[in-house]
PDB file of N, CA and C in Angstrom:
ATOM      1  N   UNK A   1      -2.885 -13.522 -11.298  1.00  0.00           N
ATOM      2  CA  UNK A   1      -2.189 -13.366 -12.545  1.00  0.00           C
ATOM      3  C   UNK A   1      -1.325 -12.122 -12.548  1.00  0.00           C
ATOM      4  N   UNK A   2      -1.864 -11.035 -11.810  1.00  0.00           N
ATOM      5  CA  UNK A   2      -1.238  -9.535 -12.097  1.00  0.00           C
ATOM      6  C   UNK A   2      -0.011  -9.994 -11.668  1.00  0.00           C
ATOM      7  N   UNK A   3       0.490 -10.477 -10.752  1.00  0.00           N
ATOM      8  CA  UNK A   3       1.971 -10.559  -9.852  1.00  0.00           C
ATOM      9  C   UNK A   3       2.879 -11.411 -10.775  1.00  0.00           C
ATOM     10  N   UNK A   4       2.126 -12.810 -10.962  1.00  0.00           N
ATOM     11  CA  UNK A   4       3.004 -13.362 -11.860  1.00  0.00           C
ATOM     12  C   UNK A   4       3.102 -12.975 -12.953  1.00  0.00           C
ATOM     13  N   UNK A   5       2.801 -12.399 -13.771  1.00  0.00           N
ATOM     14  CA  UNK A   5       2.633 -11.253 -14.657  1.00  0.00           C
ATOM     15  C   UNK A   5       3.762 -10.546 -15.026  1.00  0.00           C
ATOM     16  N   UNK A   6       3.822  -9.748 -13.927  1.00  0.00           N
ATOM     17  CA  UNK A   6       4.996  -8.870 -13.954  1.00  0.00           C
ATOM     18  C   UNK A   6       5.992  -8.566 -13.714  1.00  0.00           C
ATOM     19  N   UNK A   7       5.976 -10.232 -12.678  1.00  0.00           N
ATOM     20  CA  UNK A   7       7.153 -10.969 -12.108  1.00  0.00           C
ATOM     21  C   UNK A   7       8.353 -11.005 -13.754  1.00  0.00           C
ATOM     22  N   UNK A   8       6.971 -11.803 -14.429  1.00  0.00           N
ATOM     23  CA  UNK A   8       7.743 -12.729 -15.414  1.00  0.00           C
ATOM     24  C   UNK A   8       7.844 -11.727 -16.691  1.00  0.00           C
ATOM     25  N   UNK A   9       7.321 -11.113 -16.922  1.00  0.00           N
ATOM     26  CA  UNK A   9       6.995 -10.563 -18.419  1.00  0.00           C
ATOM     27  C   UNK A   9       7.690  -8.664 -17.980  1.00  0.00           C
ATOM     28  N   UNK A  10       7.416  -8.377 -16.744  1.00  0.00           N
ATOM     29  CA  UNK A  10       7.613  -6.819 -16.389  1.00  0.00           C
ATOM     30  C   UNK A  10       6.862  -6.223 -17.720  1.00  0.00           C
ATOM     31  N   UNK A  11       7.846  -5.009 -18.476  1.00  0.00           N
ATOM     32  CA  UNK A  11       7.247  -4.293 -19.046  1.00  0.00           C
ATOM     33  C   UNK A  11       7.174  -4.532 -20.467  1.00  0.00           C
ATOM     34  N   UNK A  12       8.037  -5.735 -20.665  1.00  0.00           N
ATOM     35  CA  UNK A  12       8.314  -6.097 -22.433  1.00  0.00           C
ATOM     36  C   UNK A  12       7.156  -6.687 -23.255  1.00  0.00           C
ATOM     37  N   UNK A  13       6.375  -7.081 -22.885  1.00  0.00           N
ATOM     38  CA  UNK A  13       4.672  -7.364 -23.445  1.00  0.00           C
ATOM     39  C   UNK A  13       3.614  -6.587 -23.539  1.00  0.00           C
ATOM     40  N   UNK A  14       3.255  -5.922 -24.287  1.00  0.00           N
ATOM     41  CA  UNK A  14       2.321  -4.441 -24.233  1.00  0.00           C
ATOM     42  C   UNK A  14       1.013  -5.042 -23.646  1.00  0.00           C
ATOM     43  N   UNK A  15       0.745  -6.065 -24.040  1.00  0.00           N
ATOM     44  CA  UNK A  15      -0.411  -6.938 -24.026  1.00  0.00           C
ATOM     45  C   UNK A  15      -0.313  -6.809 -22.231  1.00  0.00           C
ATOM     46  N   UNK A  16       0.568  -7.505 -21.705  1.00  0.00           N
ATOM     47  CA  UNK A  16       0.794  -7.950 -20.402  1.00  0.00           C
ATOM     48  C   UNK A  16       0.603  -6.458 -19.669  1.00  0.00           C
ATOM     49  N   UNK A  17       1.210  -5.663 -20.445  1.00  0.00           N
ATOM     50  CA  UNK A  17       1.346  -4.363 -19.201  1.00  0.00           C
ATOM     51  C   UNK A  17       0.106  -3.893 -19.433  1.00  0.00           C
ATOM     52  N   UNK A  18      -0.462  -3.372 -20.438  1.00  0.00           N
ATOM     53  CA  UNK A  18      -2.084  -2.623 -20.762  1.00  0.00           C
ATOM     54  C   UNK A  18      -2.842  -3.867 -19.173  1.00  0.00           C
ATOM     55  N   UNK A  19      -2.961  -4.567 -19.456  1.00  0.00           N
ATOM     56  CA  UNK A  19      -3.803  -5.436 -18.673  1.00  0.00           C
ATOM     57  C   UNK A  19      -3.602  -4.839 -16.967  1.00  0.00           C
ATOM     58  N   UNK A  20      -2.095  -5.204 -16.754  1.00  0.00           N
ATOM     59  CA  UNK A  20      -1.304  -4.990 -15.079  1.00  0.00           C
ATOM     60  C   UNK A  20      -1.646  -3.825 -15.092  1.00  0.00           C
ATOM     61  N   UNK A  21      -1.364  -2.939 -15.881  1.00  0.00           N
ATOM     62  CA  UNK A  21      -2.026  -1.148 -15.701  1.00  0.00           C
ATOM     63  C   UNK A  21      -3.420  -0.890 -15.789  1.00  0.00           C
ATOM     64  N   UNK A  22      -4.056  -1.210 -16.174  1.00  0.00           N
ATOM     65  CA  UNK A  22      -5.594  -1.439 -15.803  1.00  0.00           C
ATOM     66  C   UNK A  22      -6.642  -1.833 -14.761  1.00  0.00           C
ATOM     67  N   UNK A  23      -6.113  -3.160 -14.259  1.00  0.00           N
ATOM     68  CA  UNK A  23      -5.756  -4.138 -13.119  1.00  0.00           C
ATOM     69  C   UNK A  23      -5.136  -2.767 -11.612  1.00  0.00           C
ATOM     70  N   UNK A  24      -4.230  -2.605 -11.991  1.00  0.00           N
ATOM     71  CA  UNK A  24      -3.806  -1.735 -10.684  1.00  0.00           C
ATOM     72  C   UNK A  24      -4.316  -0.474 -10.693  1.00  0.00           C
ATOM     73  N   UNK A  25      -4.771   0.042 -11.845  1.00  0.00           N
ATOM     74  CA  UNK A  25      -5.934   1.140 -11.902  1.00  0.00           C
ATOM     75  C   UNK A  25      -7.127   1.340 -11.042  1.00  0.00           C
ATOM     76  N   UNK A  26      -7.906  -0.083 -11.705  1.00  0.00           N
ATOM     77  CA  UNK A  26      -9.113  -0.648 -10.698  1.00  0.00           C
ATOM     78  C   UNK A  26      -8.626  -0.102  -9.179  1.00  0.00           C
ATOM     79  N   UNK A  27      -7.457  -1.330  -8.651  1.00  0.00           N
ATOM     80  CA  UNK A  27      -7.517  -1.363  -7.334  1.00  0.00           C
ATOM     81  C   UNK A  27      -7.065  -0.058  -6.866  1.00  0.00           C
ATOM     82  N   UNK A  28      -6.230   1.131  -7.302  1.00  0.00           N
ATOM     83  CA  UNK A  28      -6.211   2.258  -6.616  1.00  0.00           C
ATOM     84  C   UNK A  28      -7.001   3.048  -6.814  1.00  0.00           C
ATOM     85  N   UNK A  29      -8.377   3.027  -7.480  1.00  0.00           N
ATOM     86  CA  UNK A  29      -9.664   3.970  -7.311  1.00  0.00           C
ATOM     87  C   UNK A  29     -10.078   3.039  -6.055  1.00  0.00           C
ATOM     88  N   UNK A  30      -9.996   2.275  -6.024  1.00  0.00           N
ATOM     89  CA  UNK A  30     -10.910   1.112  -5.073  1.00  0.00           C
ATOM     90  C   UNK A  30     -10.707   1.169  -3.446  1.00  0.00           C
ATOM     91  N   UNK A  31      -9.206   1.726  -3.476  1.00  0.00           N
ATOM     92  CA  UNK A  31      -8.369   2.087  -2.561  1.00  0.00           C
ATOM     93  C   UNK A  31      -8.607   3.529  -2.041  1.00  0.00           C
ATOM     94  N   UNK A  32      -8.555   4.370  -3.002  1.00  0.00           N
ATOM     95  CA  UNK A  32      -8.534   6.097  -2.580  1.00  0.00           C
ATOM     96  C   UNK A  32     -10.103   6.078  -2.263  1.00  0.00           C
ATOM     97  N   UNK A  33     -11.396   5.821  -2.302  1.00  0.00           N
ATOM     98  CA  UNK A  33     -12.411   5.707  -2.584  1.00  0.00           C
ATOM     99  C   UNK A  33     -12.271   4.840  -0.368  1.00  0.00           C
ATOM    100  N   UNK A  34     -11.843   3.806  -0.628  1.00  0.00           N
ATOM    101  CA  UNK A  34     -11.601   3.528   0.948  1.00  0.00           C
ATOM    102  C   UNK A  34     -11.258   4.262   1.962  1.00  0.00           C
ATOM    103  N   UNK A  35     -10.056   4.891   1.304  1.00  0.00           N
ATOM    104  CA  UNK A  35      -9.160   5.650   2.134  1.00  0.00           C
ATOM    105  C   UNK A  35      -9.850   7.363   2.368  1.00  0.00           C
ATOM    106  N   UNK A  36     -10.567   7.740   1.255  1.00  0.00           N
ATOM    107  CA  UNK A  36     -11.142   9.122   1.260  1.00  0.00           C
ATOM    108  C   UNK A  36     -12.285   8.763   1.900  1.00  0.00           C
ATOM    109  N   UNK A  37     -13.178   7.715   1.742  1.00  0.00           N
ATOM    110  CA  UNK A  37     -13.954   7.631   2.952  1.00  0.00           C
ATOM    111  C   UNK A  37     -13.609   7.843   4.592  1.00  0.00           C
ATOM    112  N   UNK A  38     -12.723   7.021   4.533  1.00  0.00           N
ATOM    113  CA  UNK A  38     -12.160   7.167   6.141  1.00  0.00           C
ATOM    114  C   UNK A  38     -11.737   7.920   6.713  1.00  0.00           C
ATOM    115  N   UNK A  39     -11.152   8.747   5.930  1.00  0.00           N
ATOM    116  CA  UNK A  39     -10.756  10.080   6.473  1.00  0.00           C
ATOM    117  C   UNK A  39     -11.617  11.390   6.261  1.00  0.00           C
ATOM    118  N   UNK A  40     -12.827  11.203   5.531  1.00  0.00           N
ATOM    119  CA  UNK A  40     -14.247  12.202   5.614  1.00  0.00           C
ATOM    120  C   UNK A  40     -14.637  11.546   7.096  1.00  0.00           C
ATOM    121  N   UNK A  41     -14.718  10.131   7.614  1.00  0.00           N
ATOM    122  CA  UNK A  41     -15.265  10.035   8.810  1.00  0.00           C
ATOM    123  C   UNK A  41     -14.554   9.488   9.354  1.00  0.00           C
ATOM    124  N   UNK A  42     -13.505  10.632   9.287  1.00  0.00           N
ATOM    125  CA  UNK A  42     -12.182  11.056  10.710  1.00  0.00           C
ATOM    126  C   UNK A  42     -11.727   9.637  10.874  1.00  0.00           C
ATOM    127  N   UNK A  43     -12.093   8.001  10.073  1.00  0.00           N
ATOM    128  CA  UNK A  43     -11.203   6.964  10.803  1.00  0.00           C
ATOM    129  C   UNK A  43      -9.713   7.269  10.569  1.00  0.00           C
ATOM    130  N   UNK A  44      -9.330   8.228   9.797  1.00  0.00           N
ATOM    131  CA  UNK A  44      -7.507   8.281   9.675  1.00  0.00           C
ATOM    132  C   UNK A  44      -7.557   9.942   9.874  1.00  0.00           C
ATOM    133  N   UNK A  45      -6.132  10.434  10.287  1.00  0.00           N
ATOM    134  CA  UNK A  45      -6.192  11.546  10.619  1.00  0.00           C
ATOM    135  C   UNK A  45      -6.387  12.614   9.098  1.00  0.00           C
ATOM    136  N   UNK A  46      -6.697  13.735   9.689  1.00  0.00           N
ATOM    137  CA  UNK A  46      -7.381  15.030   8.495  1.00  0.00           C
ATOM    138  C   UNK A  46      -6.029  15.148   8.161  1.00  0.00           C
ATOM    139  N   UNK A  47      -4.853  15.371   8.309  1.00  0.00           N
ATOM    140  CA  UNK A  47      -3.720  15.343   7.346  1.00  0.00           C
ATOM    141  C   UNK A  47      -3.189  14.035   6.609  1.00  0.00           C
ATOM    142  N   UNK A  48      -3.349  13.095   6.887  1.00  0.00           N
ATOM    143  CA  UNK A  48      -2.895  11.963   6.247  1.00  0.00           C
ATOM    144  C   UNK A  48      -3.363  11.899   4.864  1.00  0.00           C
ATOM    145  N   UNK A  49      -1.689  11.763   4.489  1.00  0.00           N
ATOM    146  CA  UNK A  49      -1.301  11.338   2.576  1.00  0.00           C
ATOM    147  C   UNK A  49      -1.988  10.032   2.149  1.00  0.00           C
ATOM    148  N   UNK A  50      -3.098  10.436   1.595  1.00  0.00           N
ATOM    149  CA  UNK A  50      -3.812   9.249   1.266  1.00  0.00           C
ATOM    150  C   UNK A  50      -3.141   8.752   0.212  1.00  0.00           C
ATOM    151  N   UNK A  51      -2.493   9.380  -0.741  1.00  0.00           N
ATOM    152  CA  UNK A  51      -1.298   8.250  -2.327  1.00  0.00           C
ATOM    153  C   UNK A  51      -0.644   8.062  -0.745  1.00  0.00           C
ATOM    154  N   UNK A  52       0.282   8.279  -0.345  1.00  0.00           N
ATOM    155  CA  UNK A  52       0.860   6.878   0.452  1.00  0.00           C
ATOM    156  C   UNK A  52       0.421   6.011   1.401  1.00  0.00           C
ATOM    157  N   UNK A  53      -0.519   6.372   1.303  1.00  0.00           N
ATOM    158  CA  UNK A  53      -1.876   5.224   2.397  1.00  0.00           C
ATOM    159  C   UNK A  53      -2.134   4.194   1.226  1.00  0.00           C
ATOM    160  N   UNK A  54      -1.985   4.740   0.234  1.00  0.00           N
ATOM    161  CA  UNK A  54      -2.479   3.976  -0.716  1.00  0.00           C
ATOM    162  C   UNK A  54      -0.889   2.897  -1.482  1.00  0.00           C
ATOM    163  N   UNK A  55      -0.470   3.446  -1.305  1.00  0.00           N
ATOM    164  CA  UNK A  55       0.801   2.901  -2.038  1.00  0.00           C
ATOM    165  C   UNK A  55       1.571   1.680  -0.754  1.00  0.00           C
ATOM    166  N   UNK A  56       1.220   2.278   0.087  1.00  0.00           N
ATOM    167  CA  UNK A  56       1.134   1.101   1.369  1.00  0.00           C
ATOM    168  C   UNK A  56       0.652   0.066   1.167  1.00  0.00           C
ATOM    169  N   UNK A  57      -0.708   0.352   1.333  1.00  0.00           N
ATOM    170  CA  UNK A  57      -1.234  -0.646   0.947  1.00  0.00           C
ATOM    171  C   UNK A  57      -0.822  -1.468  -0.422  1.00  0.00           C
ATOM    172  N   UNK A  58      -0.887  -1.311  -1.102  1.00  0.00           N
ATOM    173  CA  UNK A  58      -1.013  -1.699  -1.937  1.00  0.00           C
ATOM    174  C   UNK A  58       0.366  -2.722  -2.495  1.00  0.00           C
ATOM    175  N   UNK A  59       1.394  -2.460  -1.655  1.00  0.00           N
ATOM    176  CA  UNK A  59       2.483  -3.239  -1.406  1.00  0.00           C
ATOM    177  C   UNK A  59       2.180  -4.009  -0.790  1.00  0.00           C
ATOM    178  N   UNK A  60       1.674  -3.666   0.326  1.00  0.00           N
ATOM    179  CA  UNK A  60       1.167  -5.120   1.821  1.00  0.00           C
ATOM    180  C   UNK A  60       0.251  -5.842   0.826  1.00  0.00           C
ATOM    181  N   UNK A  61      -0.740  -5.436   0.242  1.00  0.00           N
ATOM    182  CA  UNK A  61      -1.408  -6.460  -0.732  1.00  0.00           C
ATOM    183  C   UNK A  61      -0.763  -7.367  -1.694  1.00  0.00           C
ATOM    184  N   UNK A  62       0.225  -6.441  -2.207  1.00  0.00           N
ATOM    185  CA  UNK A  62       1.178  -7.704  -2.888  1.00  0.00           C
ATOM    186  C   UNK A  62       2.157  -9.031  -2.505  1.00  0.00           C
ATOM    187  N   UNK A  63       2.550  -8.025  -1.094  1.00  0.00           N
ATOM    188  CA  UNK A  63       3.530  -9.395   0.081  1.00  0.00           C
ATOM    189  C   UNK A  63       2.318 -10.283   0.245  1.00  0.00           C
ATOM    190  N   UNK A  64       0.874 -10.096   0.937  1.00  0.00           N
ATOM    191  CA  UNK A  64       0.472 -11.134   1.315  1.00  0.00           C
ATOM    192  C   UNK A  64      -0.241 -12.105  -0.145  1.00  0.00           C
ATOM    193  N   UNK A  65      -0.403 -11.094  -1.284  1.00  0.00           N
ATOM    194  CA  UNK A  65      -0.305 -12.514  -2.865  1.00  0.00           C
ATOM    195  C   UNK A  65       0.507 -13.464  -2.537  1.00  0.00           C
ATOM    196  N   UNK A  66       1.975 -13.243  -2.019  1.00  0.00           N
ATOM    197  CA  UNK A  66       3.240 -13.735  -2.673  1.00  0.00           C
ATOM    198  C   UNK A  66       2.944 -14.872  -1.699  1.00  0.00           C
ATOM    199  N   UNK A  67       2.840 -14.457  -0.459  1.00  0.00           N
ATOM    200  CA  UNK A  67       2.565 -15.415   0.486  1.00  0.00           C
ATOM    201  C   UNK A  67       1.830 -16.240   0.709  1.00  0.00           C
ATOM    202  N   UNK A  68       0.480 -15.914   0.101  1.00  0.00           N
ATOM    203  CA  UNK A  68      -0.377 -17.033  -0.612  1.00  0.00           C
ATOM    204  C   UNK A  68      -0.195 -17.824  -1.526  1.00  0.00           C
ATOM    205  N   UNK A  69       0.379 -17.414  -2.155  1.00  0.00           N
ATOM    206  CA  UNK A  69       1.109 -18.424  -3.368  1.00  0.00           C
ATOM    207  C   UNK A  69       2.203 -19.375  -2.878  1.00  0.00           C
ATOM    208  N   UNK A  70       3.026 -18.883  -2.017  1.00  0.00           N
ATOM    209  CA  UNK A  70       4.103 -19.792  -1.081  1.00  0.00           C
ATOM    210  C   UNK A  70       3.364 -20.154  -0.303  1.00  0.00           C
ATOM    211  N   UNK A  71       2.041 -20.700  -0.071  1.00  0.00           N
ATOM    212  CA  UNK A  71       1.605 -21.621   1.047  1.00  0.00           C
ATOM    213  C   UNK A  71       1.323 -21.331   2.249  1.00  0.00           C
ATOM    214  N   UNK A  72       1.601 -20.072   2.750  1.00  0.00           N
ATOM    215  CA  UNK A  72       1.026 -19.349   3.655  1.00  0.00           C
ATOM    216  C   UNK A  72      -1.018 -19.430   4.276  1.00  0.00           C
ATOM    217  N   UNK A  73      -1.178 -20.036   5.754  1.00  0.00           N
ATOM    218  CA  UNK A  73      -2.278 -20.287   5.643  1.00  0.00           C
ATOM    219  C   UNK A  73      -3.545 -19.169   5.629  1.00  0.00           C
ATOM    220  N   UNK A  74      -4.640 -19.203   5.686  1.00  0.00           N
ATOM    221  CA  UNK A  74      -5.402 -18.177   5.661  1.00  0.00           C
ATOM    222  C   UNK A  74      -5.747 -17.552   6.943  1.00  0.00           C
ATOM    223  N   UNK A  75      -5.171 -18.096   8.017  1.00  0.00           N
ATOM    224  CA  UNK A  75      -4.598 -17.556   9.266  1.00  0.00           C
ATOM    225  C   UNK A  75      -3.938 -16.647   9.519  1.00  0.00           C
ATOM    226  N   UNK A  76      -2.937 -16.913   8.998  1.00  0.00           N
ATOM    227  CA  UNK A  76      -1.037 -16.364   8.603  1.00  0.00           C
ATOM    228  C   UNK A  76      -1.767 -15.479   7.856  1.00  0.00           C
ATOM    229  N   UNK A  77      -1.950 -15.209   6.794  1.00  0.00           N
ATOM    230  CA  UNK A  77      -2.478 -13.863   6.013  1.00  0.00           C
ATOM    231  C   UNK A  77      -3.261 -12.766   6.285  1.00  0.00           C
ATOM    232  N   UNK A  78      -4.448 -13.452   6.783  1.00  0.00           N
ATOM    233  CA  UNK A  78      -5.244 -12.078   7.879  1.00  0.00           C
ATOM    234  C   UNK A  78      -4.432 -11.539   9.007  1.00  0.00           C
ATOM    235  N   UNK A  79      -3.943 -12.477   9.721  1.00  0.00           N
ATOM    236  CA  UNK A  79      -2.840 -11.700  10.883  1.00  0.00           C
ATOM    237  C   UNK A  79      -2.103 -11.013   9.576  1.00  0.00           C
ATOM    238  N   UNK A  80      -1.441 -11.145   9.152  1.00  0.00           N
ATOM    239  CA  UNK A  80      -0.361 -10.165   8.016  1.00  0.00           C
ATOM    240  C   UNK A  80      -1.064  -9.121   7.813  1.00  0.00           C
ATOM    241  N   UNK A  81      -2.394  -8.672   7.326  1.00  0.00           N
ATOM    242  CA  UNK A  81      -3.128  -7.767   7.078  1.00  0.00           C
ATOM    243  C   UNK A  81      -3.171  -7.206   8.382  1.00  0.00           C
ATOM    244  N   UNK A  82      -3.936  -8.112   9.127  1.00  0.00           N
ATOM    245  CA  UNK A  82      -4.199  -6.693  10.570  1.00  0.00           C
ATOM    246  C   UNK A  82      -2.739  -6.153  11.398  1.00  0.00           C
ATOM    247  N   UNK A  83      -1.559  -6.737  10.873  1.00  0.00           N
ATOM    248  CA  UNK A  83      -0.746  -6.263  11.758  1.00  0.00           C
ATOM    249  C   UNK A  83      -0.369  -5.392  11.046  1.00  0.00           C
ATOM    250  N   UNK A  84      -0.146  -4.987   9.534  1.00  0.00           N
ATOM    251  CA  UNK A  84      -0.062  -4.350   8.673  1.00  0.00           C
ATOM    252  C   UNK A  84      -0.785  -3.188   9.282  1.00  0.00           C
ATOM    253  N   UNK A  85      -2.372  -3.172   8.905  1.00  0.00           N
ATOM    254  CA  UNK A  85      -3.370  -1.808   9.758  1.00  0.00           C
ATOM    255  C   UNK A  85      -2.498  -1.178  10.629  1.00  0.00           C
ATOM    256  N   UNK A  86      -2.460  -2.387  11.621  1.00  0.00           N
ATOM    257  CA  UNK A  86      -1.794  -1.583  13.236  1.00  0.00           C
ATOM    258  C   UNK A  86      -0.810  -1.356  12.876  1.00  0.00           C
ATOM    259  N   UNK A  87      -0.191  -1.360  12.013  1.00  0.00           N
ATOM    260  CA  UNK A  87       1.609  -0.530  12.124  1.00  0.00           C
ATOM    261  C   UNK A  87       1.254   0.412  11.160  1.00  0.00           C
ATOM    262  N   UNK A  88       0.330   0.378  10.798  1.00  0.00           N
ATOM    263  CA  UNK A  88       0.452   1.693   9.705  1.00  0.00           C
ATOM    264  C   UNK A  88      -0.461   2.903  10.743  1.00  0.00           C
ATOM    265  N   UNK A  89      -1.710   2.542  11.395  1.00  0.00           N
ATOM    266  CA  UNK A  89      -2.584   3.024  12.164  1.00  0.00           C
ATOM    267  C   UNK A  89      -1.700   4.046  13.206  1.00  0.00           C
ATOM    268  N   UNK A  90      -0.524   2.919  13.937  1.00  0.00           N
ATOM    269  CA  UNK A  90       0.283   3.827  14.783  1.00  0.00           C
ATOM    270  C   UNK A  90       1.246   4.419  14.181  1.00  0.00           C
ATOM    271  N   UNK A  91       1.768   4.608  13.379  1.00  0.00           N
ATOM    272  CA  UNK A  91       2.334   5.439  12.288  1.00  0.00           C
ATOM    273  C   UNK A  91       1.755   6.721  12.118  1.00  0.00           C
ATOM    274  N   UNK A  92       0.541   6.576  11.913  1.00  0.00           N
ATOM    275  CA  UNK A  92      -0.596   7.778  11.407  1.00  0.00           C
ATOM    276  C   UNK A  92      -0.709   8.234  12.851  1.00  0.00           C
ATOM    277  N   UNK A  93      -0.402   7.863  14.002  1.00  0.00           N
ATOM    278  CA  UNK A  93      -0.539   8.906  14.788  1.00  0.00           C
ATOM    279  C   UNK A  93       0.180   9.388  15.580  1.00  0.00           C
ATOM    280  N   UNK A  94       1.464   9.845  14.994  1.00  0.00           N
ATOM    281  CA  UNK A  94       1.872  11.152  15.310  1.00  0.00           C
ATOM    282  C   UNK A  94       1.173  12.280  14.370  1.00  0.00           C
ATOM    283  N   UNK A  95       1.719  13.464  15.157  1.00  0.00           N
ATOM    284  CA  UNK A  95       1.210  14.464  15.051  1.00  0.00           C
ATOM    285  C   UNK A  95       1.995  14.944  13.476  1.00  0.00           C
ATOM    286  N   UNK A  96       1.420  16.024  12.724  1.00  0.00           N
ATOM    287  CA  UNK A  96       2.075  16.536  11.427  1.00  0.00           C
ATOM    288  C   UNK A  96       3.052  16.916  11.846  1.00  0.00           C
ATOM    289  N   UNK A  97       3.473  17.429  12.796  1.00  0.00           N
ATOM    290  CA  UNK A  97       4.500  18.176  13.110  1.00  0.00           C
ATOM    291  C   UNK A  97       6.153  17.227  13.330  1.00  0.00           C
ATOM    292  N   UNK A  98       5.165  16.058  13.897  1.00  0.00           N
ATOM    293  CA  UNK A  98       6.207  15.244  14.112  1.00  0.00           C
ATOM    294  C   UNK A  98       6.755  14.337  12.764  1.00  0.00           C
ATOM    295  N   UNK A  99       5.488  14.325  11.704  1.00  0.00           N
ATOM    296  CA  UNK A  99       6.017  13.687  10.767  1.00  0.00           C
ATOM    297  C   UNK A  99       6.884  14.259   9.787  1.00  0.00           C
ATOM    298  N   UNK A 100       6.689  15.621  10.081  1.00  0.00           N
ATOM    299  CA  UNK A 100       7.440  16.954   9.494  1.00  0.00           C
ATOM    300  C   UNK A 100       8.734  16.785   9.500  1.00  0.00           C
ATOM    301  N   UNK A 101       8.877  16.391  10.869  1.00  0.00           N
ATOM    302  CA  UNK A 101      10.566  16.631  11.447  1.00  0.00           C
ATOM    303  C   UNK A 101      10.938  15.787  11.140  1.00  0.00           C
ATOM    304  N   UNK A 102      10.492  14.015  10.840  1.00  0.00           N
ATOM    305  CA  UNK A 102      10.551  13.043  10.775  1.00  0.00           C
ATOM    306  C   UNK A 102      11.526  12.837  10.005  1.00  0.00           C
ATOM    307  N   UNK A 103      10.575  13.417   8.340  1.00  0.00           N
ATOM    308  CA  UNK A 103      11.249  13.611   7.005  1.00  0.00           C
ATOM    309  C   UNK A 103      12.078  14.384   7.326  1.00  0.00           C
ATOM    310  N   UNK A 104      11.921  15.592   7.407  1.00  0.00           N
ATOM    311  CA  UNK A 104      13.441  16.041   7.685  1.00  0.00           C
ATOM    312  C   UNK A 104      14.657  15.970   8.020  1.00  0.00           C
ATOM    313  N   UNK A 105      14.609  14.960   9.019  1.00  0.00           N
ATOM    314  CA  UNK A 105      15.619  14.484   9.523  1.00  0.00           C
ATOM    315  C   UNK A 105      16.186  13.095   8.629  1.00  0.00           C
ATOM    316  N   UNK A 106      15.279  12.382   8.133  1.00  0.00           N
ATOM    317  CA  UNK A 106      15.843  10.878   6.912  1.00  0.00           C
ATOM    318  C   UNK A 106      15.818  11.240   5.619  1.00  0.00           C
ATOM    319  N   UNK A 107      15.714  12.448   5.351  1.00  0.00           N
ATOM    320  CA  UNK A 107      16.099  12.802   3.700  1.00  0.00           C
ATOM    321  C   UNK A 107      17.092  14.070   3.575  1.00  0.00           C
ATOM    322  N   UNK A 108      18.182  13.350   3.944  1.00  0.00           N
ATOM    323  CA  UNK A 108      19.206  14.017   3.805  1.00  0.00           C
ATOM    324  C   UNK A 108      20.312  13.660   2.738  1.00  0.00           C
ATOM    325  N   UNK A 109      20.704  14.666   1.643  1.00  0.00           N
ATOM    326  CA  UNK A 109      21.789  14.218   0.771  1.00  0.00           C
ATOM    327  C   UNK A 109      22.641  13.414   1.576  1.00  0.00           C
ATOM    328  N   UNK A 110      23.124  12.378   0.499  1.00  0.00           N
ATOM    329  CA  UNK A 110      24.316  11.940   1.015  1.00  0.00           C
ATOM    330  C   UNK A 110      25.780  12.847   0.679  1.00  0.00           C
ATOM    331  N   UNK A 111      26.832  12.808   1.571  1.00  0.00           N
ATOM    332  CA  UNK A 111      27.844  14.021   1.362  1.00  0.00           C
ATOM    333  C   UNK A 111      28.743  13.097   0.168  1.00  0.00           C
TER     334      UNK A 111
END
């Protein structure tokens, strides 16, 4: 319901949004609570931005809704999830330093 939800209604139904904001409440305690586990036992590195571990996710959770809803099998969806992990997993490991420079270098005013 949350997706089609907000697909259809976005923010003009107070009713609709109290609910979707509640709803996505749940799942990002549910999330940081995952994610702060894993990184107390070192499964993600000691610098990693857990809000964007989380905000990751939490997009990839919404592509593979959409894709369930378009008929996508339950095959097709777990591969979507684990390839998701692994591209985020090798992401997370470079070094801070490198993710440092990273940003630095793709957030640049435009002239």
């Amino acid at each position: 319901m949350g997706l089609n939800a907000i697909t259809e209604f976005g923010r003009q139904d107070a009713d609709v949004t109290r609910i979707t904001r509640n709803a996505a409440r749940v799942l990002r305690q549910a999330l940081m609570r995952v994610l702060t586990k894993a990184k107390n036992q070192r499964e993600v590195s000691s610098d990693a931005g857990l809000d964007s571990m989380a905000d990751f996710f939490e997009s990839t959770l919404a592509g593979i809704r959409i894709a369930a809803r378009a008929g996508k099998s339950r095959r097709s969806l777990r591969d979507m999830a684990a390839f998701a992990s692994r591209a985020y997993i090798a992401s997370d490991s470079r070094t801070a330093a490198e993710r440092r420079a990273s940003r630095r270098l793709s957030i640049r005013p435009s002239d």
